[in-house]
PDB file of N, CA and C in Angstrom:
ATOM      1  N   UNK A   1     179.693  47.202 109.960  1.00  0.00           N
ATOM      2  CA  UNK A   1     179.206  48.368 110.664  1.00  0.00           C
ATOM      3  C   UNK A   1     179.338  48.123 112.166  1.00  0.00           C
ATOM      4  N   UNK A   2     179.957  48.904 113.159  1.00  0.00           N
ATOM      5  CA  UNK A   2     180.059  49.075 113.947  1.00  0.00           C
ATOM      6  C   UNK A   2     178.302  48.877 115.025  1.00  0.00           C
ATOM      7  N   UNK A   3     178.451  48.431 116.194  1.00  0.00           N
ATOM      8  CA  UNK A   3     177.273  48.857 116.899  1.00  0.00           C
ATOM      9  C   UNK A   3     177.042  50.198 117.216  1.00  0.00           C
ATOM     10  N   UNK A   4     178.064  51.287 117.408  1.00  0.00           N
ATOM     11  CA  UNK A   4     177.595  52.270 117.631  1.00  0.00           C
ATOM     12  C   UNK A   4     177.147  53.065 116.556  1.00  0.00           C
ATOM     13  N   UNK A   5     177.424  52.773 115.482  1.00  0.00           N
ATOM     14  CA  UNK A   5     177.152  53.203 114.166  1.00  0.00           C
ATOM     15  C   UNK A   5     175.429  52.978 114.040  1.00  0.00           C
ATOM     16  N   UNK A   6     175.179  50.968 114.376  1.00  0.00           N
ATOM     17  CA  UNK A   6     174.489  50.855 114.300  1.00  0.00           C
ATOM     18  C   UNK A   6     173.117  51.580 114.769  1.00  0.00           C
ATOM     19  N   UNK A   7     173.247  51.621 116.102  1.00  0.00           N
ATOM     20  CA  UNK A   7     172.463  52.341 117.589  1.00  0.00           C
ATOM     21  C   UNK A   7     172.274  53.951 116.587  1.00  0.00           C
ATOM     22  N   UNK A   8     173.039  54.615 116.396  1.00  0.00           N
ATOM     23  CA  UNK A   8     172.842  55.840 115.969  1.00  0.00           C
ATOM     24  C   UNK A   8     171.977  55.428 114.652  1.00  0.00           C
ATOM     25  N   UNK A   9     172.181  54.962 112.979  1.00  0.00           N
ATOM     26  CA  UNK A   9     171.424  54.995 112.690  1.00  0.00           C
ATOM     27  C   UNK A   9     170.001  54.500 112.748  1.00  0.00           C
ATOM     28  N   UNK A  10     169.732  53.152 113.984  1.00  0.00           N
ATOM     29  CA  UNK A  10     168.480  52.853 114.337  1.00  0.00           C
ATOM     30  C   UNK A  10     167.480  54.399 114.938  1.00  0.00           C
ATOM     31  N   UNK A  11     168.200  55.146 114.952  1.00  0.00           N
ATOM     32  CA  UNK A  11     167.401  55.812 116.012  1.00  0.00           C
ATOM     33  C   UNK A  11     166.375  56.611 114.617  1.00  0.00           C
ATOM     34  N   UNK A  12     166.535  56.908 113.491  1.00  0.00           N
ATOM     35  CA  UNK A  12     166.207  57.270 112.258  1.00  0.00           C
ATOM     36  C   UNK A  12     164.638  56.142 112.131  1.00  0.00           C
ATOM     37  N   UNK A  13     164.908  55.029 112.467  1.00  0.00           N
ATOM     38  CA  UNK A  13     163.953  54.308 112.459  1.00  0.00           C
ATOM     39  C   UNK A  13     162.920  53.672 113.710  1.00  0.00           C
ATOM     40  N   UNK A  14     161.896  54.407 113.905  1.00  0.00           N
ATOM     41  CA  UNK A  14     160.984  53.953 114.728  1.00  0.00           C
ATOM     42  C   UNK A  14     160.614  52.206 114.971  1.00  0.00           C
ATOM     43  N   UNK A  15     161.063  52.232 115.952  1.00  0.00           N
ATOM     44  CA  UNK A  15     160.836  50.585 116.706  1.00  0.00           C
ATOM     45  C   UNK A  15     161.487  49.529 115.986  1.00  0.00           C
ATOM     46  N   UNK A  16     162.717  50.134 115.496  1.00  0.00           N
ATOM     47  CA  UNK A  16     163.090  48.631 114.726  1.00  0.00           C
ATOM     48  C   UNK A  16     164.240  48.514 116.166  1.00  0.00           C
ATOM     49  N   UNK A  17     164.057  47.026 116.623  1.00  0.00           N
ATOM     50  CA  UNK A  17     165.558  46.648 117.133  1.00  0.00           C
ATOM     51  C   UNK A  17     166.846  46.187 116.936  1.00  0.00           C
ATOM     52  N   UNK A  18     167.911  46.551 117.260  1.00  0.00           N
ATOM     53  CA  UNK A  18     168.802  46.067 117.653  1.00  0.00           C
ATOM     54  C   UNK A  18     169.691  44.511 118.171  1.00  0.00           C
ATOM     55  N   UNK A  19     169.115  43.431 117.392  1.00  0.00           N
ATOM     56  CA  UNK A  19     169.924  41.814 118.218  1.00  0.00           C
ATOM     57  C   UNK A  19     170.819  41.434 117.573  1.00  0.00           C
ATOM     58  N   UNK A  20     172.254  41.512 118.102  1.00  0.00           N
ATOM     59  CA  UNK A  20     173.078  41.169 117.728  1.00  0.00           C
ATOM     60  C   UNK A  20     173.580  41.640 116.417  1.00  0.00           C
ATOM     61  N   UNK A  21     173.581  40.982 115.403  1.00  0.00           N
ATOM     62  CA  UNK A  21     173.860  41.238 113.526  1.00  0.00           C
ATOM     63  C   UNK A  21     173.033  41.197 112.890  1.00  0.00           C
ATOM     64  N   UNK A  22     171.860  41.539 113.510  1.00  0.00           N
ATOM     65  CA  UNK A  22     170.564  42.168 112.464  1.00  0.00           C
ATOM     66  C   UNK A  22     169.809  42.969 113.484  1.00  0.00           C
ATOM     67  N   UNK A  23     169.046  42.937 112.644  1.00  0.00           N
ATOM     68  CA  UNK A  23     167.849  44.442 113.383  1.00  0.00           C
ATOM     69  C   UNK A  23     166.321  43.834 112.733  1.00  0.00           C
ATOM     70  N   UNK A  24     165.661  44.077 113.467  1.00  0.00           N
ATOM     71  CA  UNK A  24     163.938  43.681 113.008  1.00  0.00           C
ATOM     72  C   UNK A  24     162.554  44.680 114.002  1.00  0.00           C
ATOM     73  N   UNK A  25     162.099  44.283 112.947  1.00  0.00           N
ATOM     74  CA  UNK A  25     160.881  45.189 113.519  1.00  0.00           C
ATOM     75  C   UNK A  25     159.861  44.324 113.432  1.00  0.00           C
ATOM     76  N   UNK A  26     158.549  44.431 114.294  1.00  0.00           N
ATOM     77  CA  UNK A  26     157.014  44.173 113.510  1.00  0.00           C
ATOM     78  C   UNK A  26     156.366  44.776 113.636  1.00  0.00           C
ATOM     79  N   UNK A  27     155.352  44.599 112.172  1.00  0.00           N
ATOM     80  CA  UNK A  27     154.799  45.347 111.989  1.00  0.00           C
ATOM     81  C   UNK A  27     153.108  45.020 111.969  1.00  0.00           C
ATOM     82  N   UNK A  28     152.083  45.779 112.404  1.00  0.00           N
ATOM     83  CA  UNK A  28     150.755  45.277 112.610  1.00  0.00           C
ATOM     84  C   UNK A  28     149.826  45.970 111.722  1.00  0.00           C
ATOM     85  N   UNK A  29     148.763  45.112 111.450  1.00  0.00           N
ATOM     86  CA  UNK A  29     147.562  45.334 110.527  1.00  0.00           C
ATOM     87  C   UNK A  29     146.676  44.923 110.502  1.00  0.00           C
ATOM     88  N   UNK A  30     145.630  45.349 110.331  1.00  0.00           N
ATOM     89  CA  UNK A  30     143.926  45.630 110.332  1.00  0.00           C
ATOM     90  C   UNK A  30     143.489  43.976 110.069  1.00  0.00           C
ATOM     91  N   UNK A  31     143.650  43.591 109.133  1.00  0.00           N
ATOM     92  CA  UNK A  31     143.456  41.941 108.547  1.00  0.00           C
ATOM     93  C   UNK A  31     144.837  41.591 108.278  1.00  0.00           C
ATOM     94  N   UNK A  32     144.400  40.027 107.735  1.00  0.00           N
ATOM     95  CA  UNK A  32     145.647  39.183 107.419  1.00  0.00           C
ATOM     96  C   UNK A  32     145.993  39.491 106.506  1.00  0.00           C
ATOM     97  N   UNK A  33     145.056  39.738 105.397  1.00  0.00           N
ATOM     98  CA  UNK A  33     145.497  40.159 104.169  1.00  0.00           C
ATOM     99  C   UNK A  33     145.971  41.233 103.850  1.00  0.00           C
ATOM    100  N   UNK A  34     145.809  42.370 104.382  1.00  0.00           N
ATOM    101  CA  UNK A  34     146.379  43.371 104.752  1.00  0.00           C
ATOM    102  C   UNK A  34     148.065  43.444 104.801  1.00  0.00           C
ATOM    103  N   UNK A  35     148.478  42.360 105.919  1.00  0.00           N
ATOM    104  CA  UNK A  35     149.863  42.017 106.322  1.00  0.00           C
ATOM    105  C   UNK A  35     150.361  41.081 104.938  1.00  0.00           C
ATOM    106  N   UNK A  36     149.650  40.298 104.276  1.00  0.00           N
ATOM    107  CA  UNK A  36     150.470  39.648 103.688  1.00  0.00           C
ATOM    108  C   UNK A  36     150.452  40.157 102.222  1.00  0.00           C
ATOM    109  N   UNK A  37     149.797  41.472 101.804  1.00  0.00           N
ATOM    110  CA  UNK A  37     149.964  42.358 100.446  1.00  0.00           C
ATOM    111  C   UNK A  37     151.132  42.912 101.270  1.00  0.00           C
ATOM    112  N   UNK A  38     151.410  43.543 102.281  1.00  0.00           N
ATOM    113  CA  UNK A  38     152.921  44.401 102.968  1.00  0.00           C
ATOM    114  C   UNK A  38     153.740  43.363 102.943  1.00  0.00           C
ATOM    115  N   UNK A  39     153.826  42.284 102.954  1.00  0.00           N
ATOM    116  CA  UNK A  39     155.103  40.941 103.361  1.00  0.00           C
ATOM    117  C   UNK A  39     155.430  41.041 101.533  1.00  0.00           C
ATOM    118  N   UNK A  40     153.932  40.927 100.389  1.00  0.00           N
ATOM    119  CA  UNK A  40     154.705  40.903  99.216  1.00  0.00           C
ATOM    120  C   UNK A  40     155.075  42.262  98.301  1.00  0.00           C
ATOM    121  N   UNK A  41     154.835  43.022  99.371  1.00  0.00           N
ATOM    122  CA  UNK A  41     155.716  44.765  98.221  1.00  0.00           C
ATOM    123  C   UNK A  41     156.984  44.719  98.779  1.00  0.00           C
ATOM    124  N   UNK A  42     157.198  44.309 100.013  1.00  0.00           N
ATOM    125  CA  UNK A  42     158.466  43.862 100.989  1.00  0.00           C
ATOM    126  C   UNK A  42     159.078  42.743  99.569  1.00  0.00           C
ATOM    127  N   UNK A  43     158.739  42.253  99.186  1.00  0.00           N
ATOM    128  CA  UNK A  43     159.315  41.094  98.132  1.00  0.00           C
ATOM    129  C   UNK A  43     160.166  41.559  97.377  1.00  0.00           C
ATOM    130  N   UNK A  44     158.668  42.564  96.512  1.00  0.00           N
ATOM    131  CA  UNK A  44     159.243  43.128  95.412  1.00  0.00           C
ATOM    132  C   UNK A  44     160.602  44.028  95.491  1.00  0.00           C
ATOM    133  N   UNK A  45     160.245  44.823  96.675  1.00  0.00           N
ATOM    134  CA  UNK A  45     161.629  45.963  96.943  1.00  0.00           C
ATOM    135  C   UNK A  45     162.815  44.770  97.357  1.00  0.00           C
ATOM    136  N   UNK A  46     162.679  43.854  97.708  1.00  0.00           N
ATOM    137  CA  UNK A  46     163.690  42.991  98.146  1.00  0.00           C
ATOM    138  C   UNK A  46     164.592  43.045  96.721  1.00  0.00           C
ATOM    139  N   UNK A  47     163.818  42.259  95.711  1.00  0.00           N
ATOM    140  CA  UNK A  47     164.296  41.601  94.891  1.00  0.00           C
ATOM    141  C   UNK A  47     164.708  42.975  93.847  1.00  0.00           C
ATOM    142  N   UNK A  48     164.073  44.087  93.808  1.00  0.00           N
ATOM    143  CA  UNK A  48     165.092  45.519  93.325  1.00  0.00           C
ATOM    144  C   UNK A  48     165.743  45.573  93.611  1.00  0.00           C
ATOM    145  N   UNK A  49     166.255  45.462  95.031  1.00  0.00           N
ATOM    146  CA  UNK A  49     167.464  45.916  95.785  1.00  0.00           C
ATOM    147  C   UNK A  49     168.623  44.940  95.617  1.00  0.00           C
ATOM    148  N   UNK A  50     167.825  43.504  95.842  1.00  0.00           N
ATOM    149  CA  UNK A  50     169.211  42.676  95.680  1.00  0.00           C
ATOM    150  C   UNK A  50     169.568  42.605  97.336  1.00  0.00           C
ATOM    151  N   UNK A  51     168.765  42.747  97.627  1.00  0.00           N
ATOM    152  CA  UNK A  51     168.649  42.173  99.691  1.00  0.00           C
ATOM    153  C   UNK A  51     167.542  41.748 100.606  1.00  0.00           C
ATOM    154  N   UNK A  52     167.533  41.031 100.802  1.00  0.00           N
ATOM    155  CA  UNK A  52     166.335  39.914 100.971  1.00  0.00           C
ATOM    156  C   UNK A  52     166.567  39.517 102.840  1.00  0.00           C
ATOM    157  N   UNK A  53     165.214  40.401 103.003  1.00  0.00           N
ATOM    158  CA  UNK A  53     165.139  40.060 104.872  1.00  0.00           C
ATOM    159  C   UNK A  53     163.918  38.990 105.064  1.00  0.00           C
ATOM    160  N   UNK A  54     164.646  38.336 106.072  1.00  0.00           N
ATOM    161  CA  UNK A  54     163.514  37.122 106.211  1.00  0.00           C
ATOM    162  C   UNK A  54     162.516  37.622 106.882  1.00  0.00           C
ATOM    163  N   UNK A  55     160.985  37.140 106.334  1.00  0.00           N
ATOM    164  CA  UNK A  55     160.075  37.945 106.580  1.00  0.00           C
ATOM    165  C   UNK A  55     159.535  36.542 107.296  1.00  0.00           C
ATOM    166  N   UNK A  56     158.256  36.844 108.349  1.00  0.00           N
ATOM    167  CA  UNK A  56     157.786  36.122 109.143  1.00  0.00           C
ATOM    168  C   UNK A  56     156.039  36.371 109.023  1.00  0.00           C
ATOM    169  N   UNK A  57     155.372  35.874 107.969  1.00  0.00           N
ATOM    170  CA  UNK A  57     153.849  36.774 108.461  1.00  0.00           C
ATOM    171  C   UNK A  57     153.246  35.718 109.665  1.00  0.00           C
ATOM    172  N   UNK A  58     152.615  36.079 110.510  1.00  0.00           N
ATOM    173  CA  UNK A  58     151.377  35.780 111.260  1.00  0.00           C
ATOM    174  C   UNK A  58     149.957  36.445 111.251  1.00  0.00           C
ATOM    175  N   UNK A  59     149.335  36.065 112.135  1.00  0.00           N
ATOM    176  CA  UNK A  59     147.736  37.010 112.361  1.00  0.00           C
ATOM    177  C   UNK A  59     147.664  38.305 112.425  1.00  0.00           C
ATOM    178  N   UNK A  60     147.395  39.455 111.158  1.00  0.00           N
ATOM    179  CA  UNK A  60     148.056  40.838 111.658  1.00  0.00           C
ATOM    180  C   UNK A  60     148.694  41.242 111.977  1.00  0.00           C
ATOM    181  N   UNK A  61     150.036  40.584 111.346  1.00  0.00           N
ATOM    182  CA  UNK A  61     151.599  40.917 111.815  1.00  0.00           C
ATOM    183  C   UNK A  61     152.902  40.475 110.525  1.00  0.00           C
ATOM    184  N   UNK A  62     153.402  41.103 110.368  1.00  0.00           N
ATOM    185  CA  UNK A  62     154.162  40.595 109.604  1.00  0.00           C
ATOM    186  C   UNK A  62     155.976  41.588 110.144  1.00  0.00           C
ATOM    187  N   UNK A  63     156.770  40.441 110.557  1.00  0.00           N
ATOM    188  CA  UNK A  63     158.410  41.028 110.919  1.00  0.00           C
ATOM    189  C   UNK A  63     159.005  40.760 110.160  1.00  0.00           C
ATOM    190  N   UNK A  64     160.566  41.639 109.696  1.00  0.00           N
ATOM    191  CA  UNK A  64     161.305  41.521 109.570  1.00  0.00           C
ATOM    192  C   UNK A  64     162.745  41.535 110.276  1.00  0.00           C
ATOM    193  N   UNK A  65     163.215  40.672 109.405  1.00  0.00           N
ATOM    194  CA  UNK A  65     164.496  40.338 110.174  1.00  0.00           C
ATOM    195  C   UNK A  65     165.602  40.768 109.240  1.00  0.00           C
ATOM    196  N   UNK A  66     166.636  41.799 109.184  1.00  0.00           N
ATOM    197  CA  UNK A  66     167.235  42.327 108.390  1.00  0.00           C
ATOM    198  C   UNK A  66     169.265  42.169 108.387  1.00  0.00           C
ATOM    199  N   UNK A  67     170.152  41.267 107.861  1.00  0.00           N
ATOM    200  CA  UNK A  67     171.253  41.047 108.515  1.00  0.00           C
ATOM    201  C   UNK A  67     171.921  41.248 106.801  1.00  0.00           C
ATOM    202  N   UNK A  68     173.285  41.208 106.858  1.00  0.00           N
ATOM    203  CA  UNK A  68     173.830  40.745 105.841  1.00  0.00           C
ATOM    204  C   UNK A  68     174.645  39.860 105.381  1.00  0.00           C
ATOM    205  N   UNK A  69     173.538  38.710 105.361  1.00  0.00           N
ATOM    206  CA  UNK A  69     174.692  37.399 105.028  1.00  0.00           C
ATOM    207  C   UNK A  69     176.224  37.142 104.770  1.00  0.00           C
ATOM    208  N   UNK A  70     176.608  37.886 103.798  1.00  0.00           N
ATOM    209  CA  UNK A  70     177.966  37.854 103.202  1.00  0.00           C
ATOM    210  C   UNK A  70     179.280  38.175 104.067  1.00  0.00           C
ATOM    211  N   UNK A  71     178.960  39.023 105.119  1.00  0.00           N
ATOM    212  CA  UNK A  71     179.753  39.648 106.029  1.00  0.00           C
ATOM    213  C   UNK A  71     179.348  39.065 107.435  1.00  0.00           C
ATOM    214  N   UNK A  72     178.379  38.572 107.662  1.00  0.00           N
ATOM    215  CA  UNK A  72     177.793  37.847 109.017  1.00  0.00           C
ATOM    216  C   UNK A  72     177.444  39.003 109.771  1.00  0.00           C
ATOM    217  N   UNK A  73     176.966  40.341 109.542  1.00  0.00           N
ATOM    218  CA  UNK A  73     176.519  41.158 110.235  1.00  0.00           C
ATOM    219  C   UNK A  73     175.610  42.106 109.238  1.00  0.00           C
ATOM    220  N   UNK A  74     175.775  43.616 110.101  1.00  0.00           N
ATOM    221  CA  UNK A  74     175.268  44.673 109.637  1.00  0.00           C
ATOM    222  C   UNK A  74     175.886  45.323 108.828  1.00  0.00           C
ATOM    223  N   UNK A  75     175.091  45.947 107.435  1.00  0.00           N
ATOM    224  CA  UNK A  75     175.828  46.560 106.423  1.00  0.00           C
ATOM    225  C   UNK A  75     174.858  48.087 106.265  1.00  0.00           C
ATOM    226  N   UNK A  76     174.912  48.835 105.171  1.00  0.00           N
ATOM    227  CA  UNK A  76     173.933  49.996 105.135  1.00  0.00           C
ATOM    228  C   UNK A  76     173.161  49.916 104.519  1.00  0.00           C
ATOM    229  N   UNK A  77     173.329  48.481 103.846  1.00  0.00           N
ATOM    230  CA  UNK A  77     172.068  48.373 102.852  1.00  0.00           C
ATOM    231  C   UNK A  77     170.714  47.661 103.382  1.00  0.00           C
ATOM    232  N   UNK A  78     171.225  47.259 105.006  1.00  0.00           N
ATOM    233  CA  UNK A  78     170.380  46.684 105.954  1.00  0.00           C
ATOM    234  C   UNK A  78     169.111  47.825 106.633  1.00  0.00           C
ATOM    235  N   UNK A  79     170.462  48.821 106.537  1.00  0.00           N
ATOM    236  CA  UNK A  79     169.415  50.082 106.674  1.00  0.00           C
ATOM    237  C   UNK A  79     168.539  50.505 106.040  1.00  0.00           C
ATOM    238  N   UNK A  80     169.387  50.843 104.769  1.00  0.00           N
ATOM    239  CA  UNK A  80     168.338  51.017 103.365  1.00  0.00           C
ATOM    240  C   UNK A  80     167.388  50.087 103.371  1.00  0.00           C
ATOM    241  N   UNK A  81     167.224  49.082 103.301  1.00  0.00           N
ATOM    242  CA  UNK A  81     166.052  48.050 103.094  1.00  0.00           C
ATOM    243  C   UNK A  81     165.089  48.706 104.143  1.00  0.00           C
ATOM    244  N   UNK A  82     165.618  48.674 105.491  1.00  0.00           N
ATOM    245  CA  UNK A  82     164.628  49.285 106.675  1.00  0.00           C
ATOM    246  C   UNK A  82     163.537  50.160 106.615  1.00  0.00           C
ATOM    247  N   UNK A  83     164.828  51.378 105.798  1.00  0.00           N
ATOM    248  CA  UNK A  83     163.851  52.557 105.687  1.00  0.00           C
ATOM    249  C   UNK A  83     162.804  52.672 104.532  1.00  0.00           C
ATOM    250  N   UNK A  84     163.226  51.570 103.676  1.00  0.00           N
ATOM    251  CA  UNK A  84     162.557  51.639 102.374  1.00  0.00           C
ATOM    252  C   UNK A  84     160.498  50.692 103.042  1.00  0.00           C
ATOM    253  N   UNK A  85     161.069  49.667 104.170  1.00  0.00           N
ATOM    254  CA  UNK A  85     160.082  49.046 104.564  1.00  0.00           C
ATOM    255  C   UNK A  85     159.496  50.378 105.370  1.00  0.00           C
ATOM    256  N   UNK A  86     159.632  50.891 105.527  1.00  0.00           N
ATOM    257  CA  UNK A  86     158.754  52.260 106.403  1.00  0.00           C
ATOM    258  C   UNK A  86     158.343  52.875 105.941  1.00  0.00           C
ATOM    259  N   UNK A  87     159.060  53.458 104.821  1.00  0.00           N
ATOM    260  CA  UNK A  87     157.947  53.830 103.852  1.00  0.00           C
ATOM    261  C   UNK A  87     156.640  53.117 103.257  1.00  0.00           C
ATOM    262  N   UNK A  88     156.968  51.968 102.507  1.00  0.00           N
ATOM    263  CA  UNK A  88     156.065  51.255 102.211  1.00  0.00           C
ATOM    264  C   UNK A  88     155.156  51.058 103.378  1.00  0.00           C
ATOM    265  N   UNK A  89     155.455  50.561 104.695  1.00  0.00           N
ATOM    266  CA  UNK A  89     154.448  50.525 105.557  1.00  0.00           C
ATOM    267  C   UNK A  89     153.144  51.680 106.082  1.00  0.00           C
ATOM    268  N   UNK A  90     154.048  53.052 105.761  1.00  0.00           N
ATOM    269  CA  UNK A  90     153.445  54.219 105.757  1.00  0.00           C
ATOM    270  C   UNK A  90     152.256  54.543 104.690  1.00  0.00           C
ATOM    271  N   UNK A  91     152.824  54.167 103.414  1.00  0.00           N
ATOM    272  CA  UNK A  91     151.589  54.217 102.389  1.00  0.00           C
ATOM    273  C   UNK A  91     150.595  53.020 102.396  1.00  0.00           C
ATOM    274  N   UNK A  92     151.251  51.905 103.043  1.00  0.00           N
ATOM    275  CA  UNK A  92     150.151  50.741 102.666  1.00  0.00           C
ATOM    276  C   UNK A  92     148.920  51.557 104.388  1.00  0.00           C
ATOM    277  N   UNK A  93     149.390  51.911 105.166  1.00  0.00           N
ATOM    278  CA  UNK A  93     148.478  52.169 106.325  1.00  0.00           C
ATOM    279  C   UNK A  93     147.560  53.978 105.740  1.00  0.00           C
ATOM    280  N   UNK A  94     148.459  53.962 104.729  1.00  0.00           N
ATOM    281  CA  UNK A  94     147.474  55.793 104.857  1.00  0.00           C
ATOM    282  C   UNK A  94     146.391  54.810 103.725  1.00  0.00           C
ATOM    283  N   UNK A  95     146.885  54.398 102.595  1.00  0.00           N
ATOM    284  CA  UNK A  95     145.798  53.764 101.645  1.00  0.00           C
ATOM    285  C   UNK A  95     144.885  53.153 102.306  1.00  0.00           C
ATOM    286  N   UNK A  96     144.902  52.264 103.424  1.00  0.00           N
ATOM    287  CA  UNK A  96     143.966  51.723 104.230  1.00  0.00           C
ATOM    288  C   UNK A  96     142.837  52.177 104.542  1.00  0.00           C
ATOM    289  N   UNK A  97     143.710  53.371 105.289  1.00  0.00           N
ATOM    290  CA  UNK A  97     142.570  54.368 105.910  1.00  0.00           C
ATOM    291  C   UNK A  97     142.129  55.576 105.123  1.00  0.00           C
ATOM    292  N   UNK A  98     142.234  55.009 103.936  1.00  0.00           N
ATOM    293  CA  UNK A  98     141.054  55.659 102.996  1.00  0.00           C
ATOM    294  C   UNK A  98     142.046  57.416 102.543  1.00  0.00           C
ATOM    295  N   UNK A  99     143.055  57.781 102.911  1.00  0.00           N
ATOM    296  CA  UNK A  99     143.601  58.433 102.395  1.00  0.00           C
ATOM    297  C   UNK A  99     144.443  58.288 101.182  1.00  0.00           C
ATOM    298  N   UNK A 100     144.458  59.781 100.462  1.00  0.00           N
ATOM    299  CA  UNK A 100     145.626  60.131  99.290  1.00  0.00           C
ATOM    300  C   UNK A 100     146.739  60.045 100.246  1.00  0.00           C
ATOM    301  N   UNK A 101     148.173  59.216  99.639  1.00  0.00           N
ATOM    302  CA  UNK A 101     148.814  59.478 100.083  1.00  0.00           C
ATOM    303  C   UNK A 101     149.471  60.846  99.197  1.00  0.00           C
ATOM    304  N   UNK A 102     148.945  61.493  98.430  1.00  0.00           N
ATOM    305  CA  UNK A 102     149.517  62.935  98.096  1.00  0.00           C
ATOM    306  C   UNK A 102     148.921  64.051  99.087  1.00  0.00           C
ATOM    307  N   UNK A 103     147.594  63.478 100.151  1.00  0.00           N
ATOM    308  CA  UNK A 103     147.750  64.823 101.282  1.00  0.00           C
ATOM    309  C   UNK A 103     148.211  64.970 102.346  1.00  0.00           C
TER     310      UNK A 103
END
């Protein structure tokens, strides 16, 4: 994938960056435990997908780092993984805060 390819579809995704042949974001949360139930649904979708971003947890934080080994860069499934982590991040923060995520 091209960088300009890249740059355009980052823009689909809120605060993830741009370095070099991957892209990463972090992401923040209420407790630790909090971050490290999101680092393991991040697992699970990893291991559906068959693409595996190195994840980093710390204190209310957990990043990813998203590249595609095989090619030494960016692919679309780097994306896909991305957007799939945004979602998940979206429902693990509405469940938090005590919402349905059906409203």
């Amino acid at each position: 994938m091209s960088i300009n390819d890249a740059e355009l579809t980052l823009k689909s995704l809120p605060s993830w960056k741009l370095l070099d042949n991957r892209i990463e974001k972090e992401y923040k949360f209420k407790t630790y435990l909090e971050g490290l139930d999101f680092a393991n649904k991040i697992g699970h979708i990893a291991e559906e997908q068959d693409h595996h971003p190195d994840i980093v947890i710390g204190w209310r934080r957990v990043k990813l780092t998203l590249t595609t080994h095989s090619i030494k860069g960016l692919s679309e499934n780097d994306f896909i993984m991305a957007a799939k982590a945004e979602n998940e991040y979206r429902l693990t923060t509405t469940m938090e805060n005590g919402l349905s995520s059906k409203q």
